[in-house]
C-alpha atoms as a PDB file:
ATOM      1  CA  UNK A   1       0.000   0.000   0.000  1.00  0.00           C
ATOM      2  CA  UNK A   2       1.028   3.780  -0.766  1.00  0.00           C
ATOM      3  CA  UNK A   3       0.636   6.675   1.667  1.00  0.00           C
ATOM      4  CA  UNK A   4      -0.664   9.112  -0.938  1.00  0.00           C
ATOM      5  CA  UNK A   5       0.876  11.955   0.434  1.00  0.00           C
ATOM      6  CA  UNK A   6       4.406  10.965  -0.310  1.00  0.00           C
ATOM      7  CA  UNK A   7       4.138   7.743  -2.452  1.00  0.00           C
ATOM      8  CA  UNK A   8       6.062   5.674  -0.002  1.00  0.00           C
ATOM      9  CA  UNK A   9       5.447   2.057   1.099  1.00  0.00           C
ATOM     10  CA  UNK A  10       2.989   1.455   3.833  1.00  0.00           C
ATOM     11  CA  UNK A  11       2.843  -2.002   5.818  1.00  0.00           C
ATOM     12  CA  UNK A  12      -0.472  -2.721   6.239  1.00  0.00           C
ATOM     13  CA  UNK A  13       0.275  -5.660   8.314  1.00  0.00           C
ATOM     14  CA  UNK A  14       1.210  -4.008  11.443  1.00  0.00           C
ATOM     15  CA  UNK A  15      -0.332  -5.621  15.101  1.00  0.00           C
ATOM     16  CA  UNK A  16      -0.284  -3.184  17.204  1.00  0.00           C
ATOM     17  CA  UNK A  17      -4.373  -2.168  17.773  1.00  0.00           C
ATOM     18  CA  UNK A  18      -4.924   1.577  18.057  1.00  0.00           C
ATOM     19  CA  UNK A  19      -0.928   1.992  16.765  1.00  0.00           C
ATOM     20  CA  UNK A  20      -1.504  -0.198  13.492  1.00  0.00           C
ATOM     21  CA  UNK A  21      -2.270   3.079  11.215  1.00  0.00           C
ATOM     22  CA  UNK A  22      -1.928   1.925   7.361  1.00  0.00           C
ATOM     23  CA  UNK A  23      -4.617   3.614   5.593  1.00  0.00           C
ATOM     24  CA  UNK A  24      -3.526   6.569   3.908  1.00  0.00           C
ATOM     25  CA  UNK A  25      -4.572  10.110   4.230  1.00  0.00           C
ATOM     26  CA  UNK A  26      -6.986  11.374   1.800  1.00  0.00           C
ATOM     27  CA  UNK A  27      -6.061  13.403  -1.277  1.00  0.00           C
ATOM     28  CA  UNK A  28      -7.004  16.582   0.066  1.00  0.00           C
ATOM     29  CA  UNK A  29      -4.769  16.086   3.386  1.00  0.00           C
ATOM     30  CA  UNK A  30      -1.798  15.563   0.771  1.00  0.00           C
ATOM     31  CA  UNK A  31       1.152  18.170   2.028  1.00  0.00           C
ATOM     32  CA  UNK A  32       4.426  19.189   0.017  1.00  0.00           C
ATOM     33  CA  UNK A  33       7.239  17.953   1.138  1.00  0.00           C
ATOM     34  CA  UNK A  34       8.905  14.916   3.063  1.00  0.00           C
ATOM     35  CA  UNK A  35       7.836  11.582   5.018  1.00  0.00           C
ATOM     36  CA  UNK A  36       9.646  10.913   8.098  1.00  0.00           C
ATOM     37  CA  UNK A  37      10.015   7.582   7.281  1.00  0.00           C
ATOM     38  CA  UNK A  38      11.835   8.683   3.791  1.00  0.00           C
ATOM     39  CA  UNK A  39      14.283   9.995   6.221  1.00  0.00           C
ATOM     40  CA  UNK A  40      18.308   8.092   6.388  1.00  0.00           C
ATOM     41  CA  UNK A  41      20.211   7.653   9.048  1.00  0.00           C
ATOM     42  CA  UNK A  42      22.115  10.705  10.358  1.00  0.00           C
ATOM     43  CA  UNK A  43      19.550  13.029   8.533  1.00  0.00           C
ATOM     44  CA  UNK A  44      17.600  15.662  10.754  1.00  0.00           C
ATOM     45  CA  UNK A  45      14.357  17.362   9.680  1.00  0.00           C
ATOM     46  CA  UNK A  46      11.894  19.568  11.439  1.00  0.00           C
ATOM     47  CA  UNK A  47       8.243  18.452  11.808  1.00  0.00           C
ATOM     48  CA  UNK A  48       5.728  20.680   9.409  1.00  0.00           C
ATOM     49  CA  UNK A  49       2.555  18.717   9.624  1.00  0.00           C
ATOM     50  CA  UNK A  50       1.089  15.497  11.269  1.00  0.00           C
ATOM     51  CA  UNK A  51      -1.770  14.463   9.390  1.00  0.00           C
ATOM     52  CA  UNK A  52      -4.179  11.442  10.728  1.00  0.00           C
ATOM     53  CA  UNK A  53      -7.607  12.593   9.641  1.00  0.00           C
ATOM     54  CA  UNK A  54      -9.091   9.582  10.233  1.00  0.00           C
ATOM     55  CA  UNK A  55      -7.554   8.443  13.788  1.00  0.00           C
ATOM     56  CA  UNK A  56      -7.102  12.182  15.932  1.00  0.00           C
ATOM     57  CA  UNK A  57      -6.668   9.760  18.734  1.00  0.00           C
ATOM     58  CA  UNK A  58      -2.948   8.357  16.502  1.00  0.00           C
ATOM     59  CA  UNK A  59      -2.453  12.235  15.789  1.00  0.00           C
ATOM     60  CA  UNK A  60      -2.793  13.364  19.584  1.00  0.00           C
ATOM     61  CA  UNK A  61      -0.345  10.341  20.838  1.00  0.00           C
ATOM     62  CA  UNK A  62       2.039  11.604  18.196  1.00  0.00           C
ATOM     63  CA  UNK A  63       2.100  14.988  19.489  1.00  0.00           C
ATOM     64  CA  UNK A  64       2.317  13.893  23.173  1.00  0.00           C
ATOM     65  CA  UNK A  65       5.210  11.911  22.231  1.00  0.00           C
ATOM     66  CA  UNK A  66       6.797  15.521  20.915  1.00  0.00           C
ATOM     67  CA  UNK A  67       5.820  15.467  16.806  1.00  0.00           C
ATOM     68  CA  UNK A  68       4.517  18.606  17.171  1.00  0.00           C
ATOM     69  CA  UNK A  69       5.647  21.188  14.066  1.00  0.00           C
ATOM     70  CA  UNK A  70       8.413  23.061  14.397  1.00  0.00           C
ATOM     71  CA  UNK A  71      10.424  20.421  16.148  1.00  0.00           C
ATOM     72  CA  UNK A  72      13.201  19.296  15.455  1.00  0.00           C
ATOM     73  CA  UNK A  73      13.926  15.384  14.783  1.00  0.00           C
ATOM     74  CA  UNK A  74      16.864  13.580  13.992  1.00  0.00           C
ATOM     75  CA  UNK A  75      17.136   9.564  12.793  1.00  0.00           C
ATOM     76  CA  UNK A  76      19.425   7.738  14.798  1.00  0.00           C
ATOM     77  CA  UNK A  77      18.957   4.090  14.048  1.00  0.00           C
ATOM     78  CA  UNK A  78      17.150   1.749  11.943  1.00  0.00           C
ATOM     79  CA  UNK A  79      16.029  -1.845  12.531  1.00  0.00           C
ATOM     80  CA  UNK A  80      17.841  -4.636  10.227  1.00  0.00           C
ATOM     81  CA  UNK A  81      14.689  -5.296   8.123  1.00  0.00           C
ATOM     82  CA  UNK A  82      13.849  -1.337   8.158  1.00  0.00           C
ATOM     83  CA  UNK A  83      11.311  -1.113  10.874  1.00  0.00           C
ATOM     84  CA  UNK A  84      11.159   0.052  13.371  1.00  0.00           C
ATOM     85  CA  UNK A  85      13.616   3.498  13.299  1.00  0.00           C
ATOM     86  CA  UNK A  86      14.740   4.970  16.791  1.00  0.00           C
ATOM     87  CA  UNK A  87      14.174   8.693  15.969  1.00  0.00           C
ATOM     88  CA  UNK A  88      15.953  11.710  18.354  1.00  0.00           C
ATOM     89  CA  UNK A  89      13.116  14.039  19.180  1.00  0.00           C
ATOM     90  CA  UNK A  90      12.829  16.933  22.554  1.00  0.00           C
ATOM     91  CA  UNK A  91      16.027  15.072  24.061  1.00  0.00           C
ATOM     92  CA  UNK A  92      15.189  11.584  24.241  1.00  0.00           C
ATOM     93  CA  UNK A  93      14.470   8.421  21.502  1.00  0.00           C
ATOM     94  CA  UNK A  94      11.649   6.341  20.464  1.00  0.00           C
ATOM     95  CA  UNK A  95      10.701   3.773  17.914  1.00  0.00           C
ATOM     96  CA  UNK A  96       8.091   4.411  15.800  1.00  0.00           C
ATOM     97  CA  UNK A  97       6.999   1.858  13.107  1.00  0.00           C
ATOM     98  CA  UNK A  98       7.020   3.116   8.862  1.00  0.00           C
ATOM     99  CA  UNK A  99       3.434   3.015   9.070  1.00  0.00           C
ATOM    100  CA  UNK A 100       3.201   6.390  12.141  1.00  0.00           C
ATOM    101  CA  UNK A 101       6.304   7.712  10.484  1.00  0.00           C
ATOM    102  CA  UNK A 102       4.522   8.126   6.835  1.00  0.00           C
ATOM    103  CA  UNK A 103       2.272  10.337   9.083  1.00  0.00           C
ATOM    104  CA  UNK A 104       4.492  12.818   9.990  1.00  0.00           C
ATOM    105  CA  UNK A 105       5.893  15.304   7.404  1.00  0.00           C
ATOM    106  CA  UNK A 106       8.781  16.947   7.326  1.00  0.00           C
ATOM    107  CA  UNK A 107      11.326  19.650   6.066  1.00  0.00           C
ATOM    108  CA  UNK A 108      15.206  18.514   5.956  1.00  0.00           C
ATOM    109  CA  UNK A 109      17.677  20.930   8.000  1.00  0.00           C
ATOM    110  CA  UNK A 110      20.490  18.264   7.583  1.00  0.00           C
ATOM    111  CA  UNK A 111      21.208  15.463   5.777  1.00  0.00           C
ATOM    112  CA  UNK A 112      24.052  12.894   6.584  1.00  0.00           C
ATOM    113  CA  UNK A 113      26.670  13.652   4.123  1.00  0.00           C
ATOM    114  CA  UNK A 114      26.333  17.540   5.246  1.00  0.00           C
ATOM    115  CA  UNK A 115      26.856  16.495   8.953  1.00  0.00           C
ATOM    116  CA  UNK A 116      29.524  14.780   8.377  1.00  0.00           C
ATOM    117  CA  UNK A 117      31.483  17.251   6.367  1.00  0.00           C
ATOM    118  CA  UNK A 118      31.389  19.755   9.380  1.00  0.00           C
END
């Protein structure tokens, strides 16, 4: 499945109850710009939108966990087979799954290869 915002690859499969978000966002919720989960290791972004139309209980856990926009998230690690990612956010880390990442949009401030060259 496609998140229809970005294009990227949703698992659909995901058990996790009230966490297992795989439908995409309608057309008209579509935003410019960047996925979290299209994020790389080492890359840092600041949030610009959350968008769960269809679940504002998913969209109001995201923003208690700190996804709010206007802050600033950095990937640190990625799981072997891709998911989960361990994601840097208001001083502390936590997992989130492709499927809650594809939610959150995003606007690069750094990428690796630019954070390494400094």
């Amino acid at each position: 499945m496609r998140h229809s915002a970005c294009g990227c690859e949703i698992d659909d499969t995901v058990p996790h109850g009230g966490w297992a978000d795989a439908t995409p966002a309608p057309a008209a919720a579509a935003v410019s710009g960047t996925c979290l989960c299209d994020l790389a290791v080492g890359d840092r972004a600041r949030v610009s939108e959350v968008t769960v139309p269809e679940q504002p209980a998913l969209e109001r856990r995201l923003a208690d966990l700190g996804f709010t926009p206007g802050t600033e998230v950095s990937v640190l690690r990625r799981a072997p087979l891709g998911d989960p990612v361990v994601y840097g956010v208001c001083d502390y880390e936590l997992c989130l799954r492709r499927a809650q990442a594809s939610r959150i949009h995003v606007e690069f401030t750094a990428t690796a290869l630019s954070t390494d060259a400094a």
